[in-house]
PDB file of N, CA and C in Angstrom:
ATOM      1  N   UNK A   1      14.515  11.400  25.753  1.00  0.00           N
ATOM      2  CA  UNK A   1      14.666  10.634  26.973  1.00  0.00           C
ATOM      3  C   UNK A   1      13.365  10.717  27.779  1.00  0.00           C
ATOM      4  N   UNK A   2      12.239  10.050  28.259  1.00  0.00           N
ATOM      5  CA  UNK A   2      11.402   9.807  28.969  1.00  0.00           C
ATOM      6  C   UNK A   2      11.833   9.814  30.259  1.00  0.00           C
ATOM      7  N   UNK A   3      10.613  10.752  30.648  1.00  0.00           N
ATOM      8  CA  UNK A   3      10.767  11.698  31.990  1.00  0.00           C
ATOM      9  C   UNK A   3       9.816  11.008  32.965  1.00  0.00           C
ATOM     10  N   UNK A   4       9.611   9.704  32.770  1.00  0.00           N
ATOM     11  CA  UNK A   4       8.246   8.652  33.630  1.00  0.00           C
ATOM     12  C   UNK A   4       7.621   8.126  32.750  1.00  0.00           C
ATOM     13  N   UNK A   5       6.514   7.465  33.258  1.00  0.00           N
ATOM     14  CA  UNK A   5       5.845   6.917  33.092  1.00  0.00           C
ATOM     15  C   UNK A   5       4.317   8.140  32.471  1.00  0.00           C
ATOM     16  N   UNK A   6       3.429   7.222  31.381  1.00  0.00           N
ATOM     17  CA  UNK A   6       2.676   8.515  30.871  1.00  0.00           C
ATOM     18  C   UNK A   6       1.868   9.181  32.646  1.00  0.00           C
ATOM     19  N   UNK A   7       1.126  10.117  32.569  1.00  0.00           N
ATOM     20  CA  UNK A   7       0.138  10.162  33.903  1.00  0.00           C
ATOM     21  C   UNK A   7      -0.997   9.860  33.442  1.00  0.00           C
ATOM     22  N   UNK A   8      -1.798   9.228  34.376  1.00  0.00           N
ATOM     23  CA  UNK A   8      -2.828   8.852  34.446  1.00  0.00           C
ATOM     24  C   UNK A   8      -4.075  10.421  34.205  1.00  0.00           C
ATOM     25  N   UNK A   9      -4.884   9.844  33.333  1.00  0.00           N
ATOM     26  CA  UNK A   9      -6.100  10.962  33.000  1.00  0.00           C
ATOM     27  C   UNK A   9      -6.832  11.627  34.241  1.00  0.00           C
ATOM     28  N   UNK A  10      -6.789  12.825  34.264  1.00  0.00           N
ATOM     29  CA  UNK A  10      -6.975  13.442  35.314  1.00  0.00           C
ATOM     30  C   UNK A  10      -8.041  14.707  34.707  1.00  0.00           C
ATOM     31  N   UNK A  11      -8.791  15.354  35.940  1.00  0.00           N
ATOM     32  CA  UNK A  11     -10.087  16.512  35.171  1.00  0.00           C
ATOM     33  C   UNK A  11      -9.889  17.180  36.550  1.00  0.00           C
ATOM     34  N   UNK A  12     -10.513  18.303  36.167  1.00  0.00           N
ATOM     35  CA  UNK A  12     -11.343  19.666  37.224  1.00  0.00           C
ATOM     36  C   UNK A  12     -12.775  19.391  37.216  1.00  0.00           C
ATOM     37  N   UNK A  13     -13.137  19.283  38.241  1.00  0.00           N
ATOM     38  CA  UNK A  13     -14.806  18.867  38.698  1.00  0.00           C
ATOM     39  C   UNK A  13     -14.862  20.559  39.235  1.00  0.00           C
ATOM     40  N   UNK A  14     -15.705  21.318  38.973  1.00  0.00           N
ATOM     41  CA  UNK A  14     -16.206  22.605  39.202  1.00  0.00           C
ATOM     42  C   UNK A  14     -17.501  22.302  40.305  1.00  0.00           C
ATOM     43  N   UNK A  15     -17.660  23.401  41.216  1.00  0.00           N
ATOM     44  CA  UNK A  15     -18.828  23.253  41.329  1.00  0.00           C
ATOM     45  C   UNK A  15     -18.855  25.123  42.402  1.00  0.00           C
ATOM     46  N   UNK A  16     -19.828  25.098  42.710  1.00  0.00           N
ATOM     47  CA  UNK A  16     -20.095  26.514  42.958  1.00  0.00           C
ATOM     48  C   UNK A  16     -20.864  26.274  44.565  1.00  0.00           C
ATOM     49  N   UNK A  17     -20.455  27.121  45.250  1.00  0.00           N
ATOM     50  CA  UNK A  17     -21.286  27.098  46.944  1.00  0.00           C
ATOM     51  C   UNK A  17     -21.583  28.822  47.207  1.00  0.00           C
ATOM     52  N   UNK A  18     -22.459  28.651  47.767  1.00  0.00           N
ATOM     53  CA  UNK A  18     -23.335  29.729  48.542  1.00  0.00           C
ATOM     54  C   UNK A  18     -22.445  30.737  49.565  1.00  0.00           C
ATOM     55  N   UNK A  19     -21.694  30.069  50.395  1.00  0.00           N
ATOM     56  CA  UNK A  19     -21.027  30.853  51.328  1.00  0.00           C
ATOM     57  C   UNK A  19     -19.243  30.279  51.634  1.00  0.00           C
ATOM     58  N   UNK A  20     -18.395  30.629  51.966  1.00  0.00           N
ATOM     59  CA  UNK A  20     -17.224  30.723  52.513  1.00  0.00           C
ATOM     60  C   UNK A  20     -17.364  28.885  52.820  1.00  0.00           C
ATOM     61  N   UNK A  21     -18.032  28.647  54.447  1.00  0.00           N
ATOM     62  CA  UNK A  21     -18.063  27.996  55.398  1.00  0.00           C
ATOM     63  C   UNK A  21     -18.297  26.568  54.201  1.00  0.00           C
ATOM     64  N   UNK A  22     -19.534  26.168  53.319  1.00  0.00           N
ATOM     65  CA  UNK A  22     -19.303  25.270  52.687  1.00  0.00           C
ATOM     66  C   UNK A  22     -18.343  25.204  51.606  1.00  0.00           C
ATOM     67  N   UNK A  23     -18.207  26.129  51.126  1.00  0.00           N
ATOM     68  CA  UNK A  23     -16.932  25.801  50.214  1.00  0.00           C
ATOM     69  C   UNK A  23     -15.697  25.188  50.565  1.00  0.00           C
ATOM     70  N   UNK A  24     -15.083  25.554  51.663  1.00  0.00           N
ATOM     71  CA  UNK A  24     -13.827  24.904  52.663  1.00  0.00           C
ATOM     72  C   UNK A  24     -14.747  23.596  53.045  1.00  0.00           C
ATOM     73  N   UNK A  25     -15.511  23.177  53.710  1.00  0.00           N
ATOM     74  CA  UNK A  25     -16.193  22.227  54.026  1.00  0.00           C
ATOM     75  C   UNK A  25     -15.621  20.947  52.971  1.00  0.00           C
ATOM     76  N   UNK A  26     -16.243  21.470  51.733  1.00  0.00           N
ATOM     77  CA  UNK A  26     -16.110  20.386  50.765  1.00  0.00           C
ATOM     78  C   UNK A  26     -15.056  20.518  50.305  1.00  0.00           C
ATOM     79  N   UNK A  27     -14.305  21.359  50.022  1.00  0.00           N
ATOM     80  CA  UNK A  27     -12.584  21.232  50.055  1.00  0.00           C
ATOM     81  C   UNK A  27     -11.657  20.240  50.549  1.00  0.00           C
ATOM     82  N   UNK A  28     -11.682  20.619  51.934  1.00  0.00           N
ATOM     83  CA  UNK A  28     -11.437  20.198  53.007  1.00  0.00           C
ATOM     84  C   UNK A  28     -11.627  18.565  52.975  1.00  0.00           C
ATOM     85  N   UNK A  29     -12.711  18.327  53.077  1.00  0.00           N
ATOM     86  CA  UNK A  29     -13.188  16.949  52.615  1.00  0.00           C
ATOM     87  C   UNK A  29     -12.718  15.899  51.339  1.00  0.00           C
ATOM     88  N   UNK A  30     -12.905  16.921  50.702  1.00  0.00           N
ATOM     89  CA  UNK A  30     -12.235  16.100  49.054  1.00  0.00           C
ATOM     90  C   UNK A  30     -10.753  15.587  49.280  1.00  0.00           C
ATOM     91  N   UNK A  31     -10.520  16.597  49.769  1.00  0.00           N
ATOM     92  CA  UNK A  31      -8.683  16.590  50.094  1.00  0.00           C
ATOM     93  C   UNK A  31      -8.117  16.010  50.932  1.00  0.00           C
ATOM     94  N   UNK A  32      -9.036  15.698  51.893  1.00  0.00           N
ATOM     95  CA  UNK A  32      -8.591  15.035  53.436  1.00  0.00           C
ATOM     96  C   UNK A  32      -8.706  13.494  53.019  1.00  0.00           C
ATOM     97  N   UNK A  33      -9.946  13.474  51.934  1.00  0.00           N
ATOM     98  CA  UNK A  33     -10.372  11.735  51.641  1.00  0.00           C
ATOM     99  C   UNK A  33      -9.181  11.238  50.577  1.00  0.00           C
ATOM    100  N   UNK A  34      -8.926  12.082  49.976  1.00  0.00           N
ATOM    101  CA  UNK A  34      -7.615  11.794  48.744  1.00  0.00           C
ATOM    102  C   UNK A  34      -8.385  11.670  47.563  1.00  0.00           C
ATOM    103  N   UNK A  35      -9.414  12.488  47.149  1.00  0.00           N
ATOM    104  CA  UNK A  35     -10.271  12.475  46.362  1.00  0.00           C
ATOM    105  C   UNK A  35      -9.947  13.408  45.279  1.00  0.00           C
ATOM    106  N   UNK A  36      -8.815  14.375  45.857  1.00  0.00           N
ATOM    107  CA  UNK A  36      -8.649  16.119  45.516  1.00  0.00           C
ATOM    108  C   UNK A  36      -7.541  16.078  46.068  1.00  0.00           C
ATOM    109  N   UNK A  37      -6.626  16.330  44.755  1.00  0.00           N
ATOM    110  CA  UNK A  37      -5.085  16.263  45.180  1.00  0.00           C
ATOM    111  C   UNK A  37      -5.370  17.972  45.882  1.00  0.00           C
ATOM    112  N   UNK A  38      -5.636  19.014  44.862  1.00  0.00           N
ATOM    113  CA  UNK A  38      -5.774  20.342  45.022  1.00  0.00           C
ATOM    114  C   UNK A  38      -7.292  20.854  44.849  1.00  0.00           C
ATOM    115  N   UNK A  39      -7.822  21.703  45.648  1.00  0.00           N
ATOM    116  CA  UNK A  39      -9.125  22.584  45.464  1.00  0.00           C
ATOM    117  C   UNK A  39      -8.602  23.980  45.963  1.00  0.00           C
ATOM    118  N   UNK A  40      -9.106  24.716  44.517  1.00  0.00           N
ATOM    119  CA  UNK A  40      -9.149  26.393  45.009  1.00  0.00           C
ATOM    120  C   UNK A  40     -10.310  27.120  44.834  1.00  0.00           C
ATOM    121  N   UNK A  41     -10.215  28.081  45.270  1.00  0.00           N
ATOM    122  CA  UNK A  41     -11.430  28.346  45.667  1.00  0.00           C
ATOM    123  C   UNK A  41     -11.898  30.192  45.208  1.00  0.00           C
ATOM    124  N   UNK A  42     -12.183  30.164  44.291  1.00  0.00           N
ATOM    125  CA  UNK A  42     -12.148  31.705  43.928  1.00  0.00           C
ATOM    126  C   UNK A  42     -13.485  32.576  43.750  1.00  0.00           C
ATOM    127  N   UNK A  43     -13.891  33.769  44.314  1.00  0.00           N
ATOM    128  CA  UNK A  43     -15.347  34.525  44.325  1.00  0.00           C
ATOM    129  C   UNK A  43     -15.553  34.656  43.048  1.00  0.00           C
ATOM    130  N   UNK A  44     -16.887  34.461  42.497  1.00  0.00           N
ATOM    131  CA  UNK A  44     -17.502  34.558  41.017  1.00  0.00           C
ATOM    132  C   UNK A  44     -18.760  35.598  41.539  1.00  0.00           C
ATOM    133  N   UNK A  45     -19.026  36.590  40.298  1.00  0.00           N
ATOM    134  CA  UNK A  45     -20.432  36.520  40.269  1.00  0.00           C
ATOM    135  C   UNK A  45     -21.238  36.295  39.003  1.00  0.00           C
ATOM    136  N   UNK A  46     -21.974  35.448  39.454  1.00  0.00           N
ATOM    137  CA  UNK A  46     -23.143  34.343  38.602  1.00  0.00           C
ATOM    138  C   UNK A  46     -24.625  35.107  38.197  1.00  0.00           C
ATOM    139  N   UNK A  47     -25.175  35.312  37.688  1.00  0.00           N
ATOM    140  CA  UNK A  47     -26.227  35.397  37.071  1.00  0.00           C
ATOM    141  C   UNK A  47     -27.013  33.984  36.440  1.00  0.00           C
ATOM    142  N   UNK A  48     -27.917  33.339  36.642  1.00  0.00           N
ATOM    143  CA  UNK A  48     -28.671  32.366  36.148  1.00  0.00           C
ATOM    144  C   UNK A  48     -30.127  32.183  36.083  1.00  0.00           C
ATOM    145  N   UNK A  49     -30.707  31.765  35.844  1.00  0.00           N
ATOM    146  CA  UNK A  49     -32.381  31.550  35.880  1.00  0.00           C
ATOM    147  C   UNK A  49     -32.275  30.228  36.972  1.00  0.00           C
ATOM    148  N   UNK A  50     -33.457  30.064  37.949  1.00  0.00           N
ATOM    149  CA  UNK A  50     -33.830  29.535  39.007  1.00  0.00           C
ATOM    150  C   UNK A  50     -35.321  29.501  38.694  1.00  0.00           C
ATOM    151  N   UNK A  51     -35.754  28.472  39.016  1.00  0.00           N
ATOM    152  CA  UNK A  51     -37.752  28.827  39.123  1.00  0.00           C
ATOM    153  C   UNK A  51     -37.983  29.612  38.503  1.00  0.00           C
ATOM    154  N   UNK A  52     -37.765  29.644  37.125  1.00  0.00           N
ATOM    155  CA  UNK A  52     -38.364  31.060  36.010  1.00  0.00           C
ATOM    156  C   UNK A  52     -37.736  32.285  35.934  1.00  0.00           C
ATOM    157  N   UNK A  53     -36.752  32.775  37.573  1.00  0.00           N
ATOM    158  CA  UNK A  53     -36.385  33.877  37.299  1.00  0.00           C
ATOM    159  C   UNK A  53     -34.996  33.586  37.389  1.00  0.00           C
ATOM    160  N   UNK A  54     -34.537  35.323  36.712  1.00  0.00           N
ATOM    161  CA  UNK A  54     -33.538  35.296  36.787  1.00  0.00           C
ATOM    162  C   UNK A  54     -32.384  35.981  37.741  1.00  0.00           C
ATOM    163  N   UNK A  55     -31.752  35.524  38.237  1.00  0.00           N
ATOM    164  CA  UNK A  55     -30.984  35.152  39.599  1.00  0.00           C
ATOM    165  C   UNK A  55     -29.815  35.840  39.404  1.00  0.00           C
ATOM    166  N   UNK A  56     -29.087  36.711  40.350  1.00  0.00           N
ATOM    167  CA  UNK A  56     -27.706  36.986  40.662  1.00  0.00           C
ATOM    168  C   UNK A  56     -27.359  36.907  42.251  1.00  0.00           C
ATOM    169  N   UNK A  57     -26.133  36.253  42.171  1.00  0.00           N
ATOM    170  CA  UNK A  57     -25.215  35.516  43.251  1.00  0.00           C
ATOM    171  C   UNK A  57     -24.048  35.845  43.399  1.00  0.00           C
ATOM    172  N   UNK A  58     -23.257  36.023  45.035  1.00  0.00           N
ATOM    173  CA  UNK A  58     -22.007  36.270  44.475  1.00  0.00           C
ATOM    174  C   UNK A  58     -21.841  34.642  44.879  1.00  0.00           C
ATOM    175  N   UNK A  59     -20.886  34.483  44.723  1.00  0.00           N
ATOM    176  CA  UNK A  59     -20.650  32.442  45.099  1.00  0.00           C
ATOM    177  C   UNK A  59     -19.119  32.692  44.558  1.00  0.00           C
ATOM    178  N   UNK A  60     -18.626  31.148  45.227  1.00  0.00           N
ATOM    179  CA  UNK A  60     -17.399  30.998  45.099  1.00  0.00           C
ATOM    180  C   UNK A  60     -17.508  29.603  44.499  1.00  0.00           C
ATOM    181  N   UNK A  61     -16.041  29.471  43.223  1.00  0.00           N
ATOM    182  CA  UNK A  61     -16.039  28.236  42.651  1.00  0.00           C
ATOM    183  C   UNK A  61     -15.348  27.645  43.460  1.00  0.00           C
ATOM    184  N   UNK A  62     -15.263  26.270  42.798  1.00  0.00           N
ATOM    185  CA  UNK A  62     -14.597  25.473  43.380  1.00  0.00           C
ATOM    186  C   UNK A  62     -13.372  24.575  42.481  1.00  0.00           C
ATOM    187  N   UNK A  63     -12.126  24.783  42.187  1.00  0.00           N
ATOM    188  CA  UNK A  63     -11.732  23.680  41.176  1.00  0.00           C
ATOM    189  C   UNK A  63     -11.102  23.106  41.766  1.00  0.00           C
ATOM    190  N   UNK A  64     -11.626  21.310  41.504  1.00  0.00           N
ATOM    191  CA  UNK A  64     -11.506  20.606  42.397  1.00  0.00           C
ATOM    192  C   UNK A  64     -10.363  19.267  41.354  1.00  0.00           C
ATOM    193  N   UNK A  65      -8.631  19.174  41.683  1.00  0.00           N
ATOM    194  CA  UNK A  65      -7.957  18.491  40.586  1.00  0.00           C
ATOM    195  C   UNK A  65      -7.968  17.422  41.074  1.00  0.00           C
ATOM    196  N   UNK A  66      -8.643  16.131  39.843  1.00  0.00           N
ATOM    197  CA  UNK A  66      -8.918  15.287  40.105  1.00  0.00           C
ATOM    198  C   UNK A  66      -8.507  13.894  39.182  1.00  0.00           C
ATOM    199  N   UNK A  67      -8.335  12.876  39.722  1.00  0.00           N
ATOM    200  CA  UNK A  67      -8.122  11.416  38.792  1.00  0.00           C
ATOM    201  C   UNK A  67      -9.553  11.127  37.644  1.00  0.00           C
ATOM    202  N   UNK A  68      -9.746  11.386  36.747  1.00  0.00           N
ATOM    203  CA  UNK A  68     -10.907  10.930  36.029  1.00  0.00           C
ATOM    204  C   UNK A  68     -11.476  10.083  36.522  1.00  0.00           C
ATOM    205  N   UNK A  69     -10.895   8.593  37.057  1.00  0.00           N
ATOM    206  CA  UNK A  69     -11.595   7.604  37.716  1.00  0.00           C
ATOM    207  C   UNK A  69     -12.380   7.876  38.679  1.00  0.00           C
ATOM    208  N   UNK A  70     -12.034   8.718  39.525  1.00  0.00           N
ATOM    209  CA  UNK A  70     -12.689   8.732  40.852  1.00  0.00           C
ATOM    210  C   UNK A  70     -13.845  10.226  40.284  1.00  0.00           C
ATOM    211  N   UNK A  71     -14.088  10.158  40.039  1.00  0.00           N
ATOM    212  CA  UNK A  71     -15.535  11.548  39.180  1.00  0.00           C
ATOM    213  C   UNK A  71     -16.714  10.772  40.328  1.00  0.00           C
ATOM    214  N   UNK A  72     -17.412   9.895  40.302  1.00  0.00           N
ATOM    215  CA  UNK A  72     -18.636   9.566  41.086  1.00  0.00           C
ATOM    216  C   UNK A  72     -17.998   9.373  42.148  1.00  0.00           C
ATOM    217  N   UNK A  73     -17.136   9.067  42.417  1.00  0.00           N
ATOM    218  CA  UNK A  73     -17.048   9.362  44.067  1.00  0.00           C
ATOM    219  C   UNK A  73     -17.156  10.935  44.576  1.00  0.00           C
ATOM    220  N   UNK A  74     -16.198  11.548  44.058  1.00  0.00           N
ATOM    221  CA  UNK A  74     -16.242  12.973  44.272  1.00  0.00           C
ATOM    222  C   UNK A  74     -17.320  13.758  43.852  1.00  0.00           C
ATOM    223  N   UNK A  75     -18.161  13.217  42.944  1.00  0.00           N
ATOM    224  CA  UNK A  75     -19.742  13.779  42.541  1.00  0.00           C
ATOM    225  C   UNK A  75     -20.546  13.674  44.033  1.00  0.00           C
ATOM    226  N   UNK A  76     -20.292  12.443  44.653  1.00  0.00           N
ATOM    227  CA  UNK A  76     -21.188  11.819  45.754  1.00  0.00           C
ATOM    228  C   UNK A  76     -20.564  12.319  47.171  1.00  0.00           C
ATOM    229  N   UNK A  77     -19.607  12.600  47.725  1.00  0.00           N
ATOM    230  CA  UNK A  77     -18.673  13.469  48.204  1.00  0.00           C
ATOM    231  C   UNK A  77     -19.373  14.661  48.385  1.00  0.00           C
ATOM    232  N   UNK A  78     -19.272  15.711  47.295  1.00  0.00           N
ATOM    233  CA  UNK A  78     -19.634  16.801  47.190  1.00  0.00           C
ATOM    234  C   UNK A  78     -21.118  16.916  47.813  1.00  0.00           C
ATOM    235  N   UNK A  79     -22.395  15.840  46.525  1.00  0.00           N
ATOM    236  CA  UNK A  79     -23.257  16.304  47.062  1.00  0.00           C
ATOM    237  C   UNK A  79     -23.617  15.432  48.798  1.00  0.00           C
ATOM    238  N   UNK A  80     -22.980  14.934  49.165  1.00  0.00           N
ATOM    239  CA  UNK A  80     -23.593  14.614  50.585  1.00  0.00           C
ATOM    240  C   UNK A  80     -22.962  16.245  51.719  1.00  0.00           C
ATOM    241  N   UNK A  81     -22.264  17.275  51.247  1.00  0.00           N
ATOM    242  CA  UNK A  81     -21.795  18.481  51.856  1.00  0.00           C
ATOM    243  C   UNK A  81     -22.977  19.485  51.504  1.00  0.00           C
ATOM    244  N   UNK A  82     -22.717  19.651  50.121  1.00  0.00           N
ATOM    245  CA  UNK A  82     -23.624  20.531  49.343  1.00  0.00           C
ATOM    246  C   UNK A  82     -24.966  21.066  50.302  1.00  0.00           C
ATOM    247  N   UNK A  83     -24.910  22.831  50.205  1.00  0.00           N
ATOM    248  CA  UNK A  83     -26.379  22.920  50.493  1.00  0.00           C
ATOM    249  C   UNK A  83     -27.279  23.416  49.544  1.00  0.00           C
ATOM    250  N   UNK A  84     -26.672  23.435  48.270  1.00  0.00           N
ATOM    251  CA  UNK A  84     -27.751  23.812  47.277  1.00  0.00           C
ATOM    252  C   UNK A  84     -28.465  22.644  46.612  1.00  0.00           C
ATOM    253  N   UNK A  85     -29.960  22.880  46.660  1.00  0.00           N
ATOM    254  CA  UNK A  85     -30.747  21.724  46.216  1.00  0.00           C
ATOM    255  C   UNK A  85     -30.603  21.380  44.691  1.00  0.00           C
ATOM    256  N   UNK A  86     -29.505  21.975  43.942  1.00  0.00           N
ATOM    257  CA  UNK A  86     -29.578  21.524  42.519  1.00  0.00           C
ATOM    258  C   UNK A  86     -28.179  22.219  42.218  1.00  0.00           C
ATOM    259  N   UNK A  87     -26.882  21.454  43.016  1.00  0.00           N
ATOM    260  CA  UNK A  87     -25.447  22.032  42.712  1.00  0.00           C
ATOM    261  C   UNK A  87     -25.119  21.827  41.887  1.00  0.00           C
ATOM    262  N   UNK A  88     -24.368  22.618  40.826  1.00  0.00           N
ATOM    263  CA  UNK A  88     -23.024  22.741  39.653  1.00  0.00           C
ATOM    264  C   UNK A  88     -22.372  21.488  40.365  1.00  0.00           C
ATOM    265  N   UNK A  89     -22.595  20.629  39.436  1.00  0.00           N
ATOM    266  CA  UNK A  89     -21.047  19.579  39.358  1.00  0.00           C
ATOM    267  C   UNK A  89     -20.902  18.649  38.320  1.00  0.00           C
ATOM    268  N   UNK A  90     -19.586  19.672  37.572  1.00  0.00           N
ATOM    269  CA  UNK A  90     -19.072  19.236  36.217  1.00  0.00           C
ATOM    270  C   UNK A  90     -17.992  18.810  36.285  1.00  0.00           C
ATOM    271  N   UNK A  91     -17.676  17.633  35.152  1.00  0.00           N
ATOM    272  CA  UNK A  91     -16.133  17.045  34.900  1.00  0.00           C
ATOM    273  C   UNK A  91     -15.607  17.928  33.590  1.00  0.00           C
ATOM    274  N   UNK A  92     -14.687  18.304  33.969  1.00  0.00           N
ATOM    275  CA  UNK A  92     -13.783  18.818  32.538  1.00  0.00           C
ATOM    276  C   UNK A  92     -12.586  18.151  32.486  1.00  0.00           C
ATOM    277  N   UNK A  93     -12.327  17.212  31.165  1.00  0.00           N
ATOM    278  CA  UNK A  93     -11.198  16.246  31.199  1.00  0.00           C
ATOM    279  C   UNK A  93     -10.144  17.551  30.942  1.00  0.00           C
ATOM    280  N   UNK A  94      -8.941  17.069  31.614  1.00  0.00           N
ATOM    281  CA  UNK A  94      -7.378  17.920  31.041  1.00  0.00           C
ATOM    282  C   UNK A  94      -7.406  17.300  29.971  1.00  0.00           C
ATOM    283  N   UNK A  95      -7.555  17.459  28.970  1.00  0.00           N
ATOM    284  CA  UNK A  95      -6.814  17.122  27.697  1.00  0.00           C
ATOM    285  C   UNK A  95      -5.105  17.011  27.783  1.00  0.00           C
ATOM    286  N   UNK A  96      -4.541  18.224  28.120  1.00  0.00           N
ATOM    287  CA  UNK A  96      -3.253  18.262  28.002  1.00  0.00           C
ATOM    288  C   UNK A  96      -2.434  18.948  29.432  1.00  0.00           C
ATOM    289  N   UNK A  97      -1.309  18.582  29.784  1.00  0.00           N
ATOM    290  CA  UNK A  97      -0.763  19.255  31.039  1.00  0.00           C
ATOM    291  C   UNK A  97       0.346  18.590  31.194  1.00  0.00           C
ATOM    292  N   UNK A  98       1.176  19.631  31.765  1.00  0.00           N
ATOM    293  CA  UNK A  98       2.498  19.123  32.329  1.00  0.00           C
ATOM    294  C   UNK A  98       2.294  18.333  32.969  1.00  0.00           C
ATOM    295  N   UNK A  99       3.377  16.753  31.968  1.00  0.00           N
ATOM    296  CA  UNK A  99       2.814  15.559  32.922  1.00  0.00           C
ATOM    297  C   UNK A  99       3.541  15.156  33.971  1.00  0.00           C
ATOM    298  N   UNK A 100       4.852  15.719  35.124  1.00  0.00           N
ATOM    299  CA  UNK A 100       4.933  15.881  36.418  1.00  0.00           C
ATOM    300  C   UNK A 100       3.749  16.494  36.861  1.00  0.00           C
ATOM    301  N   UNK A 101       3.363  17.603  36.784  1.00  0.00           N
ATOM    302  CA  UNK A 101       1.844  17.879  38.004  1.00  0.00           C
ATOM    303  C   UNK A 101       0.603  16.844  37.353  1.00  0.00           C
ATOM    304  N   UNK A 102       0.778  16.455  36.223  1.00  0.00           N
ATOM    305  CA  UNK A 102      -0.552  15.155  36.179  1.00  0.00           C
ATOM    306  C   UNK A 102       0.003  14.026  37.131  1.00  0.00           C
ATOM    307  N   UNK A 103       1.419  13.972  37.018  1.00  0.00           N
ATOM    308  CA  UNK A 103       1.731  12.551  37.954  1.00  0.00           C
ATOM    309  C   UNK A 103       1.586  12.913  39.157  1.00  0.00           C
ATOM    310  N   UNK A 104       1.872  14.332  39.467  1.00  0.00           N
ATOM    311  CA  UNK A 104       1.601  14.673  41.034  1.00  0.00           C
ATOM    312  C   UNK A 104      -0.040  14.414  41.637  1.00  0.00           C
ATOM    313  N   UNK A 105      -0.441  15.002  41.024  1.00  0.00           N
ATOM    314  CA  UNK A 105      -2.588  14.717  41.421  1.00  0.00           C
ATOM    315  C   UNK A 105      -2.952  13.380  41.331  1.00  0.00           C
ATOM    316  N   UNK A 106      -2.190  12.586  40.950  1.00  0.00           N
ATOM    317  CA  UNK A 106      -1.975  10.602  40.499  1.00  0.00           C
ATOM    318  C   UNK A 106      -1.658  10.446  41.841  1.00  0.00           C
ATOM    319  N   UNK A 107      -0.639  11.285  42.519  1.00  0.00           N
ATOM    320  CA  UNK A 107       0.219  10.201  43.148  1.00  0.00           C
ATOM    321  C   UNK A 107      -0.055  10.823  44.789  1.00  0.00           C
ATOM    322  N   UNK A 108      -0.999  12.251  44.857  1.00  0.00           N
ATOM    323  CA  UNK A 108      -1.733  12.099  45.989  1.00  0.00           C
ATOM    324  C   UNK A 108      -2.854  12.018  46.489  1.00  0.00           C
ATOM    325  N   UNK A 109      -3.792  11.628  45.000  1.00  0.00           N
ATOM    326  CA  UNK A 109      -4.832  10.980  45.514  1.00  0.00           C
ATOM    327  C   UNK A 109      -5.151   9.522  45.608  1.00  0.00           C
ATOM    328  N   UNK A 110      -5.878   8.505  45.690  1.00  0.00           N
ATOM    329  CA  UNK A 110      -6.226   7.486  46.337  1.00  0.00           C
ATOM    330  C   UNK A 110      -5.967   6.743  44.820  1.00  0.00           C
TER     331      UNK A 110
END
């Protein structure tokens, strides 16, 4: 028996901020525009190379649940918040997921 309609393709756009204050910023934003059904927000620590060297950070991610369609908006979103001059921002398609919460992230964003 079919439980709806399929859901529409949906991803986690990641991206990583410097402090507390922008991370909610762009949260906040994604979510308020209907860009980002859900963003959470969890402390990482990062190690990377920067200008030759190599770098440790504590930073907080960002997973940001999203409609596949809307990816360049929320790319463009992000970086007009962003204060890092060269931010993390990746699409990772869901391949697979309970498709009530795929229809849910469908049906409160734009």
């Amino acid at each position: 028996m079919p439980i709806g309609p399929d859901p529409i393709p949906c991803a986690i756009v990641l991206t990583t901020c410097g402090s507390r204050g922008n991370a909610e910023a762009i949260a906040q934003s994604l979510v308020t525009q209907g860009l980002a059904a859900c963003v959470q927000i969890f402390p990482v620590d990062s190690i990377y190379k920067w200008q030759g060297e190599v770098e440790q950070a504590q930073e907080l991610m960002l997973f940001c649940k999203i409609k596949s369609a809307d990816y360049a908006e929320v790319e463009s979103a992000i970086r007009a918040l962003h204060t890092y001059e060269t931010p993390e921002i990746v699409e990772i398609a869901i391949e697979k997921g309970a498709p009530a919460y795929l229809r849910w992230i469908a049906s409160v964003t734009r």
